[in-house]
N, C-alpha and C. Protein backbone atom coordinates (compact mmCIF):
# COMPACT_ATOMS: atom_id res chain seq x y z
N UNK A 1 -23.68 12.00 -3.29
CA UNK A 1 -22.81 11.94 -4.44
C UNK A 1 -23.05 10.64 -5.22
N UNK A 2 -23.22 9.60 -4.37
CA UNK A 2 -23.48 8.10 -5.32
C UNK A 2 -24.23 8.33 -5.79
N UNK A 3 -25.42 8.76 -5.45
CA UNK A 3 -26.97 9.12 -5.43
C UNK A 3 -26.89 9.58 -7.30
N UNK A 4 -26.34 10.82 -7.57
CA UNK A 4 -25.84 11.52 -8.37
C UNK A 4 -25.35 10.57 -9.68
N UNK A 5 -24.47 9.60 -9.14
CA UNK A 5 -24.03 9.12 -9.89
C UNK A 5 -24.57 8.29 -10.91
N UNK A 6 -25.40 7.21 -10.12
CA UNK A 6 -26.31 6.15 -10.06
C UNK A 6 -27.60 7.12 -11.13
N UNK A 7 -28.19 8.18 -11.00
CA UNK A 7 -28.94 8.86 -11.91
C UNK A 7 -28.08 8.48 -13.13
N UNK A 8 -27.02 9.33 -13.65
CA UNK A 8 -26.50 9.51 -14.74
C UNK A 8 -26.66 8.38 -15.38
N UNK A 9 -26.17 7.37 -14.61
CA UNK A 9 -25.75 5.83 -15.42
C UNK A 9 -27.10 5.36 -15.72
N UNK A 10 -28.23 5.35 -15.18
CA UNK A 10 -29.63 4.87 -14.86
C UNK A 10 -30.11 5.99 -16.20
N UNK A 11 -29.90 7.35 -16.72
CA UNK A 11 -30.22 7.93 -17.40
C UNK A 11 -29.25 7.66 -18.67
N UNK A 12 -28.65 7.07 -18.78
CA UNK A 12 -27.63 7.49 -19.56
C UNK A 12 -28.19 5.54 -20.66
N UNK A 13 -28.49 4.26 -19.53
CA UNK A 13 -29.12 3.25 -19.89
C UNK A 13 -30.39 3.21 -20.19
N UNK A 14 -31.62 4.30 -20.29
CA UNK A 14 -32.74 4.21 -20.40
C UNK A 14 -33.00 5.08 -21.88
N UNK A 15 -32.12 5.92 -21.77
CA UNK A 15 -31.65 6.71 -23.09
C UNK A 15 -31.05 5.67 -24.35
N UNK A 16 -30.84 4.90 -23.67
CA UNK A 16 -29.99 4.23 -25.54
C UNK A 16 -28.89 4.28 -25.90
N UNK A 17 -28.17 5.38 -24.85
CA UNK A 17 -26.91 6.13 -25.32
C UNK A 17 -25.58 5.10 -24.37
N UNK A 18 -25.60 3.55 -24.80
CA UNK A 18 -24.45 2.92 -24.33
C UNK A 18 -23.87 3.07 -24.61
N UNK A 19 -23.19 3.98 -25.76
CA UNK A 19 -21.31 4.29 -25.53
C UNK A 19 -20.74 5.00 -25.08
N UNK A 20 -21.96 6.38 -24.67
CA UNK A 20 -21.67 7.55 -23.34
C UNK A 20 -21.96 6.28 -22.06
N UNK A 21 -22.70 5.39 -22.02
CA UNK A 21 -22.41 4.62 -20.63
C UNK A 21 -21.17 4.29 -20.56
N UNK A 22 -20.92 3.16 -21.61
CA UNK A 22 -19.58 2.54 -21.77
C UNK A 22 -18.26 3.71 -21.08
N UNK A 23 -18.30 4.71 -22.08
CA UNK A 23 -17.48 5.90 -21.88
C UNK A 23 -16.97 6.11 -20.17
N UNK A 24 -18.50 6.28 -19.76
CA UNK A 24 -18.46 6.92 -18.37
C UNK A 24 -18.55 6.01 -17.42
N UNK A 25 -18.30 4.30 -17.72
CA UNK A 25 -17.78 3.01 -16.79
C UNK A 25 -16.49 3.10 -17.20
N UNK A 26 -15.84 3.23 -18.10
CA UNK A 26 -14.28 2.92 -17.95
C UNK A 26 -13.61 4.45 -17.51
N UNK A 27 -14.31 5.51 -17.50
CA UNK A 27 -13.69 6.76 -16.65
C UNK A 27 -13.90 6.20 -15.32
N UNK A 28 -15.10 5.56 -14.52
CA UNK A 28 -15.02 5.36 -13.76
C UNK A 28 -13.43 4.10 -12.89
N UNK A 29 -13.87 3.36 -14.30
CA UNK A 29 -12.80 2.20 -13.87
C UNK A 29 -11.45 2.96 -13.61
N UNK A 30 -10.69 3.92 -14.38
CA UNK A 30 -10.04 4.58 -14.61
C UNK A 30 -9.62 5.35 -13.32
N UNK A 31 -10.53 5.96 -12.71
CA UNK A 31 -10.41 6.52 -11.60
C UNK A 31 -9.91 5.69 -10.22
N UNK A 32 -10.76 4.56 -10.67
CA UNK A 32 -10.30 3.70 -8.93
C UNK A 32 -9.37 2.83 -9.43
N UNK A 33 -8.39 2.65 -10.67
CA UNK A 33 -7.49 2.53 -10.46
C UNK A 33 -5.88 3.45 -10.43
N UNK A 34 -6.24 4.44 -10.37
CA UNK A 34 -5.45 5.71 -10.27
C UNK A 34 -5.49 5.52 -8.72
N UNK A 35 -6.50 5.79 -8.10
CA UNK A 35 -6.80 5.69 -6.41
C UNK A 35 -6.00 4.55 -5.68
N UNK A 36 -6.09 3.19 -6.50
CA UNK A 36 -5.59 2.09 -6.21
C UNK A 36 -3.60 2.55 -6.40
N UNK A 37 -3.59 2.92 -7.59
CA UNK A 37 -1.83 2.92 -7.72
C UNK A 37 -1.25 4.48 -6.91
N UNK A 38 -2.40 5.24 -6.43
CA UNK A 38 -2.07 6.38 -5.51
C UNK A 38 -1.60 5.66 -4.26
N UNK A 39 -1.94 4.62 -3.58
CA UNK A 39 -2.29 4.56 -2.20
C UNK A 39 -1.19 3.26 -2.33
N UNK A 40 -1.13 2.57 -3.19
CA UNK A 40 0.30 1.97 -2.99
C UNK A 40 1.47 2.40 -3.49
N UNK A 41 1.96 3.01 -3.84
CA UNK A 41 3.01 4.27 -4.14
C UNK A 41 3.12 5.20 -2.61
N UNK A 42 2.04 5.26 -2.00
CA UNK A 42 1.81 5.77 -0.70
C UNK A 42 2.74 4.98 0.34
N UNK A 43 2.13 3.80 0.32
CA UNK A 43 2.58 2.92 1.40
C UNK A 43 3.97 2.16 0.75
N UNK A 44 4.39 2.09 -0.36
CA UNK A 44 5.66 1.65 -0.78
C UNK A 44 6.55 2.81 -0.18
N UNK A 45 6.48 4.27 -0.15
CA UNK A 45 7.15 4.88 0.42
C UNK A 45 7.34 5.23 1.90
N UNK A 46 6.22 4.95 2.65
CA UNK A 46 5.96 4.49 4.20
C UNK A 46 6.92 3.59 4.34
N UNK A 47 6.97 2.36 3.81
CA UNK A 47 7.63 1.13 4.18
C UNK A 47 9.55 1.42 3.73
N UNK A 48 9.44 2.20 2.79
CA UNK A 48 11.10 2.68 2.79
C UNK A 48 11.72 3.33 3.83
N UNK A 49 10.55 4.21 4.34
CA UNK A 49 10.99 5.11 5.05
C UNK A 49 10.87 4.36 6.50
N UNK A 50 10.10 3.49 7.23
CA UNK A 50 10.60 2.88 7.68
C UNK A 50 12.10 1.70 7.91
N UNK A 51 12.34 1.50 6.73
CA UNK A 51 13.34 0.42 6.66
C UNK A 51 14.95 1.88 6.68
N UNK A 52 14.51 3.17 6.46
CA UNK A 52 15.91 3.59 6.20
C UNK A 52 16.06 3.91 8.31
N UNK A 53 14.89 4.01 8.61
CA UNK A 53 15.18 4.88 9.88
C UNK A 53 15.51 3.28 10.96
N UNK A 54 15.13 2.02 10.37
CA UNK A 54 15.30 0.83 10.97
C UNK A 54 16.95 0.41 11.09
N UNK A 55 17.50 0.89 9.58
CA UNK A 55 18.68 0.91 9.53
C UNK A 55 19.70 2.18 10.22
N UNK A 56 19.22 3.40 10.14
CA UNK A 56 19.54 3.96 10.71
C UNK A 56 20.06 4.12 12.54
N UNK A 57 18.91 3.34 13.08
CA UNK A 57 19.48 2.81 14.18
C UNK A 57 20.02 2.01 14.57
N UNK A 58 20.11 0.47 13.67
CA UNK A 58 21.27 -0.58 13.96
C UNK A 58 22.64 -0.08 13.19
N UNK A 59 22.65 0.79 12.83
CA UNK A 59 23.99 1.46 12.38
C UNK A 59 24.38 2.56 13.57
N UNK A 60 23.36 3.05 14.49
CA UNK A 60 23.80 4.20 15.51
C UNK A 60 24.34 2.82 16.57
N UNK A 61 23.74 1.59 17.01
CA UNK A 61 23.76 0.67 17.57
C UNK A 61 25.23 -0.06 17.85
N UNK A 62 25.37 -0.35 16.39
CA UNK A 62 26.77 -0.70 15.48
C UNK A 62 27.55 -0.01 16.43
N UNK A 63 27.82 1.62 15.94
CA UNK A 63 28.72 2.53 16.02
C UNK A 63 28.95 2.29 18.00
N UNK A 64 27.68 2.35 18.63
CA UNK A 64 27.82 2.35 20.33
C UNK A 64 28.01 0.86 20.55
N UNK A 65 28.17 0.23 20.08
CA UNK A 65 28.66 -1.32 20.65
C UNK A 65 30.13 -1.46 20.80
N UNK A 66 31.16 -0.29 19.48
CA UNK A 66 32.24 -0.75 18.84
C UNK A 66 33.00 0.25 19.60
N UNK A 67 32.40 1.10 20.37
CA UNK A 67 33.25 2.31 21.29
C UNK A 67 33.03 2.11 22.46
């Protein structure tokens, strides 16, 4: 697939045609930062969901200390 890629751009710079390069570096840029704000949106919700089930048990904790 890189392989693939690396043609286009390598064809796309030998051609003349730098604003289809240009074009098809900021789709690229575009992409890995979509990937980037996928995967922390990912783990921001990991880490909630840890902190509710963290609370969840010093509140079950709470409740068996006070009975």
């Amino acid at each position: 697939m890189i392989k693939f890629f690396r043609k286009i751009r390598q064809n796309l710079l030998s051609e003349g045609k730098t604003g289809k390069y240009f074009k098809y570096a900021i789709g690229e840029i575009v992409l890995v930062v979509i990937g980037i704000l996928i995967a922390l949106s990912i783990n921001n919700w990991n880490e909630n969901n840890k902190n509710i089930k963290s609370e969840n048990k010093s509140l079950v904790d709470l409740k068996k200390s006070l009975l």
